[in-house]
Every structure is written in C-alpha cells, then in structure tokens.
Protein backbone atom coordinates (compact mmCIF):
# COMPACT_ATOMS: atom_id res chain seq x y z
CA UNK A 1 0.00 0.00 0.00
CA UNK A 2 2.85 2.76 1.23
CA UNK A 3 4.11 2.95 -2.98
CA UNK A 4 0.59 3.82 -4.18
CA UNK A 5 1.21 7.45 -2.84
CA UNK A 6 5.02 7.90 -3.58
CA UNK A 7 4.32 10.07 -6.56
CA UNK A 8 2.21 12.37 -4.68
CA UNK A 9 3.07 15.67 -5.77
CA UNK A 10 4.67 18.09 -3.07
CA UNK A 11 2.92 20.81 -1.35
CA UNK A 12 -0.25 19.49 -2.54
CA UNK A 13 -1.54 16.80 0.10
CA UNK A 14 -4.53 18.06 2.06
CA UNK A 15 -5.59 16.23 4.95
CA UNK A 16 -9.04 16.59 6.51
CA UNK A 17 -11.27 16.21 10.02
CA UNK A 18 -14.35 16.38 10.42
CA UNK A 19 -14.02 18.63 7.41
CA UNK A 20 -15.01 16.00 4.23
CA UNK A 21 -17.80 17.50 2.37
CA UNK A 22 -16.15 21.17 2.36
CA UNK A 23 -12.83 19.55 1.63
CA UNK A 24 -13.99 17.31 -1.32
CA UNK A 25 -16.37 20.19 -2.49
CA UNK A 26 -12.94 22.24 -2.96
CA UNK A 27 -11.02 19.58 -4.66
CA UNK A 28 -13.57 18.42 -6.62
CA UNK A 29 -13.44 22.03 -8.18
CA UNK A 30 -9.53 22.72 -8.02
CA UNK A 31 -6.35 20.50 -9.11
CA UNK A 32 -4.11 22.42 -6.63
CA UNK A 33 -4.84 20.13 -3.55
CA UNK A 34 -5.04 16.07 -3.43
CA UNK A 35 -6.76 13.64 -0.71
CA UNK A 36 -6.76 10.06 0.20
CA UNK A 37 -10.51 10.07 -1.45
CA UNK A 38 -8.37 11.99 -4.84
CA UNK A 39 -5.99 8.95 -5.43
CA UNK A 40 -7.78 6.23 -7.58
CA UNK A 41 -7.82 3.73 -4.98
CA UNK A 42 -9.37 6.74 -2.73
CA UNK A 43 -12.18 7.55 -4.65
CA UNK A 44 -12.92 3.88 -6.02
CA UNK A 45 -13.69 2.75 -2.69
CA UNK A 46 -14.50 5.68 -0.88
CA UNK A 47 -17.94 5.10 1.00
CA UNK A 48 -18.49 1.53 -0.35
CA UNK A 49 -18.51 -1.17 2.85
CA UNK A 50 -18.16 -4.56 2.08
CA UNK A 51 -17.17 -7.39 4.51
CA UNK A 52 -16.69 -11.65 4.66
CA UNK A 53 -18.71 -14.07 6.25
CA UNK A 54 -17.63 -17.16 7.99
CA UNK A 55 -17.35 -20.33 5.49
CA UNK A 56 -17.62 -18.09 2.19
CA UNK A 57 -15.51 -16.73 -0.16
CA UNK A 58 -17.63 -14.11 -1.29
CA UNK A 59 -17.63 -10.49 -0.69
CA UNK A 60 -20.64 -9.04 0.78
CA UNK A 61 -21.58 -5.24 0.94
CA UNK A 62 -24.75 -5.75 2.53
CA UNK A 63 -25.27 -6.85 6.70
CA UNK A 64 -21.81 -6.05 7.23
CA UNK A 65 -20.64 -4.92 10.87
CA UNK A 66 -19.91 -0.95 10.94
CA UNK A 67 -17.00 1.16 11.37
CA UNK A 68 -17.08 1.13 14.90
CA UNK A 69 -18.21 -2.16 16.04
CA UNK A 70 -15.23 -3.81 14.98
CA UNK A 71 -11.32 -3.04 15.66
CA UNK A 72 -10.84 -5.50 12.81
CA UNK A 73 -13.38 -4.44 10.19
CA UNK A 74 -12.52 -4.64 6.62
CA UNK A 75 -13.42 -1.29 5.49
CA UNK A 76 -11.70 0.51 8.72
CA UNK A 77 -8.70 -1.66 8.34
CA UNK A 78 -8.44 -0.59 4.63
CA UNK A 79 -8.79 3.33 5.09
CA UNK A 80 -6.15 2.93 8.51
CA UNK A 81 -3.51 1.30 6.52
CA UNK A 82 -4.32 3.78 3.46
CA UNK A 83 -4.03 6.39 5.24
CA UNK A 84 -1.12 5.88 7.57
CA UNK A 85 0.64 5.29 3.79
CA UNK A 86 -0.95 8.63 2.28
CA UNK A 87 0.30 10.68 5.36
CA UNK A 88 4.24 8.86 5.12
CA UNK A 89 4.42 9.88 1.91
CA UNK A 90 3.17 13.71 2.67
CA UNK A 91 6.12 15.96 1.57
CA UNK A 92 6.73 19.59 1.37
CA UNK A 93 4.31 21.96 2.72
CA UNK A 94 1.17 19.88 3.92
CA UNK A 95 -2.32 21.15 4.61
CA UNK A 96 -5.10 20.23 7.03
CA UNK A 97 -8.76 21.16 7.02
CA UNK A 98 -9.90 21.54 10.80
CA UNK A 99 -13.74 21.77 11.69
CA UNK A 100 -13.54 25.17 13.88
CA UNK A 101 -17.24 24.83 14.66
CA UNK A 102 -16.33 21.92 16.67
CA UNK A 103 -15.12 21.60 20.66
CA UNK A 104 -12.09 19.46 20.01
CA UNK A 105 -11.02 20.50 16.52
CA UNK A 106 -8.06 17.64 17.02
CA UNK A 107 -9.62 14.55 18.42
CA UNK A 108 -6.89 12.09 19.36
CA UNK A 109 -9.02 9.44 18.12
CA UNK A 110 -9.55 10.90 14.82
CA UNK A 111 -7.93 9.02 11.78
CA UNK A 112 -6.05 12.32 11.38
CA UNK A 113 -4.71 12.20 14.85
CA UNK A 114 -4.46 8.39 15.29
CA UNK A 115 -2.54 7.51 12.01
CA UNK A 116 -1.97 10.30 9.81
CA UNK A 117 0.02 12.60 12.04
CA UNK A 118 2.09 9.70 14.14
CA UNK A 119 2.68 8.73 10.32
CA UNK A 120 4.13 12.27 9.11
CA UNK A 121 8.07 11.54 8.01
CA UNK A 122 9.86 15.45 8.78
CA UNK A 123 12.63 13.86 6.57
CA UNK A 124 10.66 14.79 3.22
CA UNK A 125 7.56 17.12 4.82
CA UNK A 126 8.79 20.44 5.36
CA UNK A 127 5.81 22.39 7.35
CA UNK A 128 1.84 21.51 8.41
CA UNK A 129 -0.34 24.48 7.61
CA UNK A 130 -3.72 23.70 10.08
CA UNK A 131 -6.96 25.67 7.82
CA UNK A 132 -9.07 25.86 10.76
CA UNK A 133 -12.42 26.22 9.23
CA UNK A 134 -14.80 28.39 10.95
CA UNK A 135 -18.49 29.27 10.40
CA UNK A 136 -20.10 32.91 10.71
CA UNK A 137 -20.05 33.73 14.98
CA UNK A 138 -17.66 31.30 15.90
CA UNK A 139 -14.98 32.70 18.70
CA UNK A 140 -12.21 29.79 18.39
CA UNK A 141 -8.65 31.04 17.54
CA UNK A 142 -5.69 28.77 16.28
CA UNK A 143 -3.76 30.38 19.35
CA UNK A 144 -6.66 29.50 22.35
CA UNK A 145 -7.35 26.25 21.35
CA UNK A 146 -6.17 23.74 23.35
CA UNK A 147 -6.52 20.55 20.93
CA UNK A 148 -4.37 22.47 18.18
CA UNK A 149 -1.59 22.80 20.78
CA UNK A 150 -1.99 19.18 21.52
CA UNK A 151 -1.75 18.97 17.40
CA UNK A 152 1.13 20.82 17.55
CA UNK A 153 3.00 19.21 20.19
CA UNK A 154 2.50 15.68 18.52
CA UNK A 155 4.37 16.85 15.31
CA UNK A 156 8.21 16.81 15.11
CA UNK A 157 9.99 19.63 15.88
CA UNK A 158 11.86 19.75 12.74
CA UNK A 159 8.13 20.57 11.18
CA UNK A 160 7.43 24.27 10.53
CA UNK A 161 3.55 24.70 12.07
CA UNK A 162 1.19 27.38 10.94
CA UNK A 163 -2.74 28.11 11.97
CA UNK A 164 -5.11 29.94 9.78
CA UNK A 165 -8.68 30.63 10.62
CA UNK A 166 -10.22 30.51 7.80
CA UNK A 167 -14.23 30.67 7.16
CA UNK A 168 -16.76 28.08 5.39
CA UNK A 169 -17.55 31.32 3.60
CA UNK A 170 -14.14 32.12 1.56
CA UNK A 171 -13.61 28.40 1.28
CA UNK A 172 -17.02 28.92 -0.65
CA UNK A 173 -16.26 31.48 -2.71
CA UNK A 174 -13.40 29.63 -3.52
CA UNK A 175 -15.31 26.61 -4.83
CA UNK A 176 -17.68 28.98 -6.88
CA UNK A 177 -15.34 31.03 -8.20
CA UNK A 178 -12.67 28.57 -9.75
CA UNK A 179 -10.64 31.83 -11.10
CA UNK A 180 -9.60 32.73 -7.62
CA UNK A 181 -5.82 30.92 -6.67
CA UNK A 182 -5.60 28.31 -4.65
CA UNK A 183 -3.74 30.00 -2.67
CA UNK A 184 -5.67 33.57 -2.33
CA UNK A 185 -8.55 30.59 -0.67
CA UNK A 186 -6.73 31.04 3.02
C-alpha cells in the first residue's frame, strides 16, 4: 500500500477532520490540492462497505458490521492502513482542514490524529499548515485552542507549524469562483 502514494506531488496533500464535504467540495473544483478520497484507490472505494462471512468466499456489501463495532473491520482496516501510507508519503508543505465549529477540533481518536500525524516523516515534509475552518459567529482562535496545541506538540519539531482561521464562507467562494488561486482561498 505505502508505494501507491510515492508520486504524490509536493505541497499538494490536504488532509481533513471532520471537514469531508467542504474539503472534497474544494477539490472536486480545483487541481491544486489532493486527498486520500483523490488517489484512484481513494475515490474507487470511498464510501463503499463490504465485509466476509464465515465459510464463504464471497464479498458481501450488505449486513456487514460498521465502522465502529469492529477493531478489525474490513473497510476501517483498509482506510487505517491507506491512510497511515498517504500521510508517510506527505512531503513539502502539507495542509489540514480543521472543523472550527467543533469543541475538540483535534480529536486524538480521529484518523487524522491516530494515524496520519504519528505517520508524518519530517525527513521529506517540510511544514503543516492547520486551515481551521470556521463558520459565521464562531470565537475559536488557532492560538486558544487547546486541541491544536496538543496537534502541535504531537508533530516533530523539525516541522514548521502554521494556523489559519479561515471561514466556510471564503472556502465557498473559492469553490464557486474557480478563477480565484488556490492559494488567495486562506
């Protein structure tokens, strides 16, 4: 699985937490970012289940066990491994898409925070750029919240880290308006 990603393309991996349908919205629209759900094997099996049964050799995507009531479930073991292999290959400058609207906008048991990050190699990624997406009213700063120091502790040292509140809004207009550069989005 880990050589599927090795020709990702640097400073173009974007990461995501409970941040999927504005962060696939924006990709969907622009070429300058790539996710897990991008890569082929990413978006062919993205939201599909499917699971064994005892004494078969079939593959079923119907009565299968969830996510979460398994450690061992097909479907979570498959997006684990692909992402701990999509985050070791992350190189250059690296984004994240943060839900700001959220308590705990870095859940340690997020995939992001439970793989991805404890997968990050600081030999070929250069920085971590957190886009801490934010809806109209909300109060929560990259500087006052205490998950994204968490965040920030977890990552090696040798890793340049950078915040950015950015809101639902501009990520929007962004999407809309496809002449606008990637990087005038945050």
């Amino acid at each position: 699985m880990q050589h599927v990603f090795e020709r990702q393309r640097r400073n173009e991996m974007l990461f995501w937490s409970k941040t999927k349908e504005i962060v696939h919205a924006f990709t969907e629209k622009r070429s300058c970012y790539v996710t897990l759900e991008d890569t082929l094997l990413g978006f062919l099996l993205d939201g599909l289940t499917w699971c064994g049964k005892n004494e078969s050799q079939e593959i079923f995507t119907t009565e299968c066990s969830s996510w979460s009531d398994c450690v061992n479930n097909p479907v979570r073991s498959f997006w684990i491994q692909a992402s701990a292999a999509f985050a070791a290959s992350a190189c250059g400058d690296v984004s994240v898409m943060l839900n700001g609207a959220i308590d705990m906008p870095f859940n340690p048991t997020s995939i992001f925070a439970s793989v991805e990050v404890k997968n990050f190699n600081s030999s070929i990624m250069k920085s971590l750029t957190v886009l801490l997406v934010t809806k109209e009213g909300d109060v929560k700063t990259c500087e006052s919240d205490a998950s994204l120091k968490d965040l920030q502790n977890q990552l090696d040292p040798k890793l340049k880290y950078q915040c950015k509140i950015v809101p639902q809004s501009t990520i929007q207009t962004c999407i809309s308006q496809p002449q606008i550069a990637c990087d005038d989005c945050w």
